[in-house]
PDB file of N, CA and C in Angstrom:
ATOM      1  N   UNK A   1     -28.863  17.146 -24.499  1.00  0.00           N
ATOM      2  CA  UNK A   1     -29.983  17.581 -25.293  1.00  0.00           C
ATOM      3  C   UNK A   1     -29.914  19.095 -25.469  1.00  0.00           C
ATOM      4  N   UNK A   2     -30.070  19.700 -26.843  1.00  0.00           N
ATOM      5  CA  UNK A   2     -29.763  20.972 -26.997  1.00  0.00           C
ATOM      6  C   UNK A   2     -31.333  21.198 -26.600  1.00  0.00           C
ATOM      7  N   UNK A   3     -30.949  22.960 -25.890  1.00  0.00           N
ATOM      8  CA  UNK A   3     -32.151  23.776 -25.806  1.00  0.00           C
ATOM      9  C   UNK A   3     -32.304  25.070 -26.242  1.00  0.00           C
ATOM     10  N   UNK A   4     -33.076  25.539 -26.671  1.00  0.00           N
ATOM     11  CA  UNK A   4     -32.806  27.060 -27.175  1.00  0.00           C
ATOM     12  C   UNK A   4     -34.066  27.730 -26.604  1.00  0.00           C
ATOM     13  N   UNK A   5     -33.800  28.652 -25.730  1.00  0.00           N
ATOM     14  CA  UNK A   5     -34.936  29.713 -25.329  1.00  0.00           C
ATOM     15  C   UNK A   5     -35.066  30.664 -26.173  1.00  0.00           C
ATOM     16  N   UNK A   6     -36.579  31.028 -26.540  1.00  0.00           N
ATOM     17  CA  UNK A   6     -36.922  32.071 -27.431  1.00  0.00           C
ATOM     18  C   UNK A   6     -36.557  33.638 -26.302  1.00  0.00           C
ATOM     19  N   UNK A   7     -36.115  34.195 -27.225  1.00  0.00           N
ATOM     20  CA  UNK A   7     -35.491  35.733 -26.812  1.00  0.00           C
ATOM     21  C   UNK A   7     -36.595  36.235 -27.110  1.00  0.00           C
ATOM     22  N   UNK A   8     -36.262  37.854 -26.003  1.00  0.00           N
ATOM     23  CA  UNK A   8     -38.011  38.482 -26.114  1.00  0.00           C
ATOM     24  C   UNK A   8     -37.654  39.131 -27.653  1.00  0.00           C
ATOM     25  N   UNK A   9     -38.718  39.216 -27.992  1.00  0.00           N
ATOM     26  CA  UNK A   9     -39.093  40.196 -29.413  1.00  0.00           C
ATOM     27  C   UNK A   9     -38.629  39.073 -30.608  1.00  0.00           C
ATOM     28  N   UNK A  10     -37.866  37.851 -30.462  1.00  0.00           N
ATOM     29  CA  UNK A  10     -37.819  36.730 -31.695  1.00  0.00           C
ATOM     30  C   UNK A  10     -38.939  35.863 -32.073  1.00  0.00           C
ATOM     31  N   UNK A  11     -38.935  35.899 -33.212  1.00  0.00           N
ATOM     32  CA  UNK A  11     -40.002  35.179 -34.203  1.00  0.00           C
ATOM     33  C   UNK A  11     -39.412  33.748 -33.308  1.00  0.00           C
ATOM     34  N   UNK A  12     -40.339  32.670 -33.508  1.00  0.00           N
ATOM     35  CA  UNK A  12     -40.353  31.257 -33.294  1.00  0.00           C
ATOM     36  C   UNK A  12     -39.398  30.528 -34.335  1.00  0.00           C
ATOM     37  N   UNK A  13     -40.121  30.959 -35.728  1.00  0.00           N
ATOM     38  CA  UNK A  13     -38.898  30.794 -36.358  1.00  0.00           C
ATOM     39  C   UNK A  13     -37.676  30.945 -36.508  1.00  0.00           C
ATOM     40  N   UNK A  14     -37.591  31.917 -35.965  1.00  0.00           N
ATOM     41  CA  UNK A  14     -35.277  31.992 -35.691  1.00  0.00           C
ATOM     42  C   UNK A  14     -35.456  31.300 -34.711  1.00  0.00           C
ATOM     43  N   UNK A  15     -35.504  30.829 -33.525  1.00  0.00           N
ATOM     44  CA  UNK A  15     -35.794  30.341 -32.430  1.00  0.00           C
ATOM     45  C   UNK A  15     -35.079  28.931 -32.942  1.00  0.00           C
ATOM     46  N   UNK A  16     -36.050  28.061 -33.860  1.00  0.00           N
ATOM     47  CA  UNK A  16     -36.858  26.931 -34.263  1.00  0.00           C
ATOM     48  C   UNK A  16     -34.753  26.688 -35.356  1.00  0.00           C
ATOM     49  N   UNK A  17     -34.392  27.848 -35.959  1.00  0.00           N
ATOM     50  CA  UNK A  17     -32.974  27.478 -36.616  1.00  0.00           C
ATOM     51  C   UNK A  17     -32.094  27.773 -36.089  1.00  0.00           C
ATOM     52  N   UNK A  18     -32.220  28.152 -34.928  1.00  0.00           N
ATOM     53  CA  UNK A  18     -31.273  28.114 -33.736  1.00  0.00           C
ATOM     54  C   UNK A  18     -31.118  26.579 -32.976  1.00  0.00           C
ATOM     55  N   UNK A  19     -32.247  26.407 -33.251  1.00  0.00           N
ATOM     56  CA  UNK A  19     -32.142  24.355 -32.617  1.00  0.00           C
ATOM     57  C   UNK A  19     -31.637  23.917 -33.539  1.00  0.00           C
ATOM     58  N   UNK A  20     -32.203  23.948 -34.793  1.00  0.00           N
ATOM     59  CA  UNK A  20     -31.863  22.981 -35.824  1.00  0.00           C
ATOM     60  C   UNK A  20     -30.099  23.163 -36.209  1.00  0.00           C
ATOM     61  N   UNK A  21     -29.487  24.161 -35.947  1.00  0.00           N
ATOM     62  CA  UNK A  21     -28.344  24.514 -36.139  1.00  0.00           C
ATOM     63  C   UNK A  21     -27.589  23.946 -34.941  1.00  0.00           C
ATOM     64  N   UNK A  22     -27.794  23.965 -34.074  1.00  0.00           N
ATOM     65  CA  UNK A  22     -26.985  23.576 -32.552  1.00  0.00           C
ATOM     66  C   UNK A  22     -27.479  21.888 -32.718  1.00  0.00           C
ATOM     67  N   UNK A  23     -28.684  21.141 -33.291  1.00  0.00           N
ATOM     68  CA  UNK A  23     -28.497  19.873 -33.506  1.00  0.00           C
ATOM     69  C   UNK A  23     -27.544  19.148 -34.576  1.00  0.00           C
ATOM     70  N   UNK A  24     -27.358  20.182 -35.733  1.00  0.00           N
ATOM     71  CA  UNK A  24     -26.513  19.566 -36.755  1.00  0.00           C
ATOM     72  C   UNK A  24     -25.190  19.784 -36.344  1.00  0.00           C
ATOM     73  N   UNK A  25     -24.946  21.016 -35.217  1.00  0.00           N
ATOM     74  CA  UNK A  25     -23.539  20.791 -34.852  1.00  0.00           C
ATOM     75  C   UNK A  25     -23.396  19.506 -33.816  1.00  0.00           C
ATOM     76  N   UNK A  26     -24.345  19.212 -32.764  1.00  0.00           N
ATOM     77  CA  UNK A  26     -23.619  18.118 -32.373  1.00  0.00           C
ATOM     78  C   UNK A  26     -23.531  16.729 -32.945  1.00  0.00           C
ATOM     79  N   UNK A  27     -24.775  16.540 -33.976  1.00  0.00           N
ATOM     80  CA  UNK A  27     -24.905  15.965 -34.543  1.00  0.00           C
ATOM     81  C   UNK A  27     -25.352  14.413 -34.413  1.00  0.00           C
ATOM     82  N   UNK A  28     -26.724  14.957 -33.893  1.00  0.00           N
ATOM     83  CA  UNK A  28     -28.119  13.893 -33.028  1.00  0.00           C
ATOM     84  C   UNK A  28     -28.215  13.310 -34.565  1.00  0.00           C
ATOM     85  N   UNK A  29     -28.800  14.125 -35.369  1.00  0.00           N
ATOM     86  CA  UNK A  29     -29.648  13.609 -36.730  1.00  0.00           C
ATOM     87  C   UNK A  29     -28.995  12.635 -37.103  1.00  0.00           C
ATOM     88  N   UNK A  30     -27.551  12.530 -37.765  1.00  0.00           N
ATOM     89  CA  UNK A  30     -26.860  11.784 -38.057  1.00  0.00           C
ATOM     90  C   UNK A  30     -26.955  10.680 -36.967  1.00  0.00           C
ATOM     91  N   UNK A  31     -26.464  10.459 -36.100  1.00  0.00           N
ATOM     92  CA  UNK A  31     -26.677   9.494 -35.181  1.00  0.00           C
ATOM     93  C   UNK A  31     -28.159   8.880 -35.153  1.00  0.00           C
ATOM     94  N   UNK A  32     -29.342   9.402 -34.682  1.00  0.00           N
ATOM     95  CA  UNK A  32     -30.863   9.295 -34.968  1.00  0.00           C
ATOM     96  C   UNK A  32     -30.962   8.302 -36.525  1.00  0.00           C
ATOM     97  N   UNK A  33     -30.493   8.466 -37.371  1.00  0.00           N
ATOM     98  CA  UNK A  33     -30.412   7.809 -38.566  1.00  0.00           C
ATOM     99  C   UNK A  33     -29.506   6.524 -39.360  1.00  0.00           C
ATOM    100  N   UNK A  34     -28.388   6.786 -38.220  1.00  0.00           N
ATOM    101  CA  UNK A  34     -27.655   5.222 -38.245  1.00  0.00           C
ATOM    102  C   UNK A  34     -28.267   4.222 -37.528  1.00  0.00           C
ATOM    103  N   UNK A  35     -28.795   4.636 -36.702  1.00  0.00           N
ATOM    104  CA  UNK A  35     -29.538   3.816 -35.346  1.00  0.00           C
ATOM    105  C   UNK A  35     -31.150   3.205 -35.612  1.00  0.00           C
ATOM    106  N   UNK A  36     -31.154   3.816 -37.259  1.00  0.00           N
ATOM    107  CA  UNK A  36     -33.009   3.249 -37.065  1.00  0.00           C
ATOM    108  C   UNK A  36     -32.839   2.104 -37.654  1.00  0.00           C
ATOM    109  N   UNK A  37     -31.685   1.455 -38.277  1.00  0.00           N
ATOM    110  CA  UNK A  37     -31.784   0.359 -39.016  1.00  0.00           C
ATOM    111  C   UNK A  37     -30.553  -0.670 -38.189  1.00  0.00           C
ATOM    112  N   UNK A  38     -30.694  -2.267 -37.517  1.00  0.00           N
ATOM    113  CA  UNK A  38     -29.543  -2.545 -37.856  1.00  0.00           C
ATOM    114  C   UNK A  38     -28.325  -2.864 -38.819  1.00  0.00           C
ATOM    115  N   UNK A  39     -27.171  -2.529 -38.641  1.00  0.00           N
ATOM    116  CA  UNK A  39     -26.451  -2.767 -39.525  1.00  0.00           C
ATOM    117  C   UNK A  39     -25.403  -3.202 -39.225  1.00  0.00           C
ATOM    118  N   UNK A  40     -25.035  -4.527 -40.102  1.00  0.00           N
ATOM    119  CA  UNK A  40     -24.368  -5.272 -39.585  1.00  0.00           C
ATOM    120  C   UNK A  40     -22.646  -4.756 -39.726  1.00  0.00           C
ATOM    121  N   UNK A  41     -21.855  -5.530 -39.097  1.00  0.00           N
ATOM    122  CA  UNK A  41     -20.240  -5.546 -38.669  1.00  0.00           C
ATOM    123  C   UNK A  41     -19.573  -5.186 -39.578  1.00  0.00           C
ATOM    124  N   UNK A  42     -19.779  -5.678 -41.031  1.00  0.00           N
ATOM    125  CA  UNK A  42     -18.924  -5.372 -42.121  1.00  0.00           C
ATOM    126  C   UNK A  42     -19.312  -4.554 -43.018  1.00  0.00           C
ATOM    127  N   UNK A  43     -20.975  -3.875 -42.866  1.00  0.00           N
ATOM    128  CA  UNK A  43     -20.851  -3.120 -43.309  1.00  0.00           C
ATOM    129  C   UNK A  43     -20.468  -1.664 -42.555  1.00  0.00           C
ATOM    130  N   UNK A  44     -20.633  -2.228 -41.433  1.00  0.00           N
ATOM    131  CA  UNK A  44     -20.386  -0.513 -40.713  1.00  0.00           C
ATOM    132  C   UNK A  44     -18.896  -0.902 -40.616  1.00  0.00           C
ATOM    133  N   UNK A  45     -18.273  -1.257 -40.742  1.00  0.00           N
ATOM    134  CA  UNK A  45     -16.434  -1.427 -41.094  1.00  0.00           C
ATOM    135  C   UNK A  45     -16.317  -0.693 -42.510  1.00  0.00           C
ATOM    136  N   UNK A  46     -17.097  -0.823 -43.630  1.00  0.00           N
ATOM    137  CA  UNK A  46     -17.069  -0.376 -44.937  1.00  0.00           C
ATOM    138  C   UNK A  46     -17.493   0.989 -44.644  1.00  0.00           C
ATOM    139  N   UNK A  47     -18.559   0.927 -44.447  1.00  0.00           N
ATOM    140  CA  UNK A  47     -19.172   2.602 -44.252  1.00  0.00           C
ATOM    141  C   UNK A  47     -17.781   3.242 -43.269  1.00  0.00           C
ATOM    142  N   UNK A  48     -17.322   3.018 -42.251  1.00  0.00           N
ATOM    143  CA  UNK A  48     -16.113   4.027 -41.688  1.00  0.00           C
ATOM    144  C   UNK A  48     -14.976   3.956 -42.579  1.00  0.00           C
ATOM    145  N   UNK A  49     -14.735   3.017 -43.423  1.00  0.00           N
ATOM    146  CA  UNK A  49     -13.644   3.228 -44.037  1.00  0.00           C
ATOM    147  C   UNK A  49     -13.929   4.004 -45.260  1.00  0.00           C
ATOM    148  N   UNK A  50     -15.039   4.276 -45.778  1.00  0.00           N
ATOM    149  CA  UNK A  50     -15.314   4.790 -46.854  1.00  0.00           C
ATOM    150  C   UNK A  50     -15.103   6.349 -46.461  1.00  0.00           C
ATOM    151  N   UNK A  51     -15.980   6.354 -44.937  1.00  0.00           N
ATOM    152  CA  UNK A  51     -15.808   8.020 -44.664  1.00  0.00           C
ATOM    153  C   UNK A  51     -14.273   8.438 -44.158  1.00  0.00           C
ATOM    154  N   UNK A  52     -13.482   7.579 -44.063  1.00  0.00           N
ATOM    155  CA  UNK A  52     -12.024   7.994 -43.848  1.00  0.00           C
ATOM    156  C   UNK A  52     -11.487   8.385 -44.695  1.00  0.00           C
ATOM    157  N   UNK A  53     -11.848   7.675 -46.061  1.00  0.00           N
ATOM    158  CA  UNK A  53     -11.319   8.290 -47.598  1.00  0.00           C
ATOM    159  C   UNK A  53     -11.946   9.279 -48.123  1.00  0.00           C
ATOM    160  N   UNK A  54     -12.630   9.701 -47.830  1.00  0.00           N
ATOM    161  CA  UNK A  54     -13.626  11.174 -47.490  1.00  0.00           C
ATOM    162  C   UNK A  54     -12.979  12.104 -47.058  1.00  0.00           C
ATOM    163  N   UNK A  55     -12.407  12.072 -46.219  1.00  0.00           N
ATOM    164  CA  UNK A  55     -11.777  12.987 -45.078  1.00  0.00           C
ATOM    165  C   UNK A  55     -10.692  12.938 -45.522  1.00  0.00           C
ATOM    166  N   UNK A  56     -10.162  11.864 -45.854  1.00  0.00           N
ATOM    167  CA  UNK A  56      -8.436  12.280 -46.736  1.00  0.00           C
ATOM    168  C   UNK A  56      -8.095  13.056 -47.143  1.00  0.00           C
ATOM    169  N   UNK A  57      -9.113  13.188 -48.364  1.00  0.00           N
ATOM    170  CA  UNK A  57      -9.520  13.702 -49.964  1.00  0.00           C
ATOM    171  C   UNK A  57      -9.892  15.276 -49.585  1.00  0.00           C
ATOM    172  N   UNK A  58      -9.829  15.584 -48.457  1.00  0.00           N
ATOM    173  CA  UNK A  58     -10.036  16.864 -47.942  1.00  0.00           C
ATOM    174  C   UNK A  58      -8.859  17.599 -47.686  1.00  0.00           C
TER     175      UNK A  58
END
C-alpha cells in the first residue's frame, strides 16, 4: 500500500499527486477495476492477447 507523508510547508494538494502518481505507477487502479466485474476465461484470454498486440505495435 503506497503512503505519502505530507512535507512541512506542502500544500495537501501536491501531497494528494504524489499518491495518485505512486498509485498509477504500481498500478492498484487498473487492478481495482478488472476485479469489480467477473470476467470470464475467454474473455480475459482475448483482453491479454489484445494487450500483447498493443505492446508489439510499440
Amino acid at each position: 500500500m503506497p503512503t505519502v507523508r505530507v512535507r512541512k510547508g506542502e500544500s495537501v494538494d501536491r501531497a494528494l499527486k504524489r499518491l495518485k502518481k505512486k498509485i498509477d505507477k504500481e498500478g492498484i487502479m487498473k487492478q481495482v477495476k478488472q476485479h469489480r466485474h467477473y470476467e470470464k476465461p475467454g474473455q480475459k484470454r482475448r483482453r491479454k492477447q489484445k494487450d500483447a498486440q498493443k505492446k508489439k505495435r510499440r
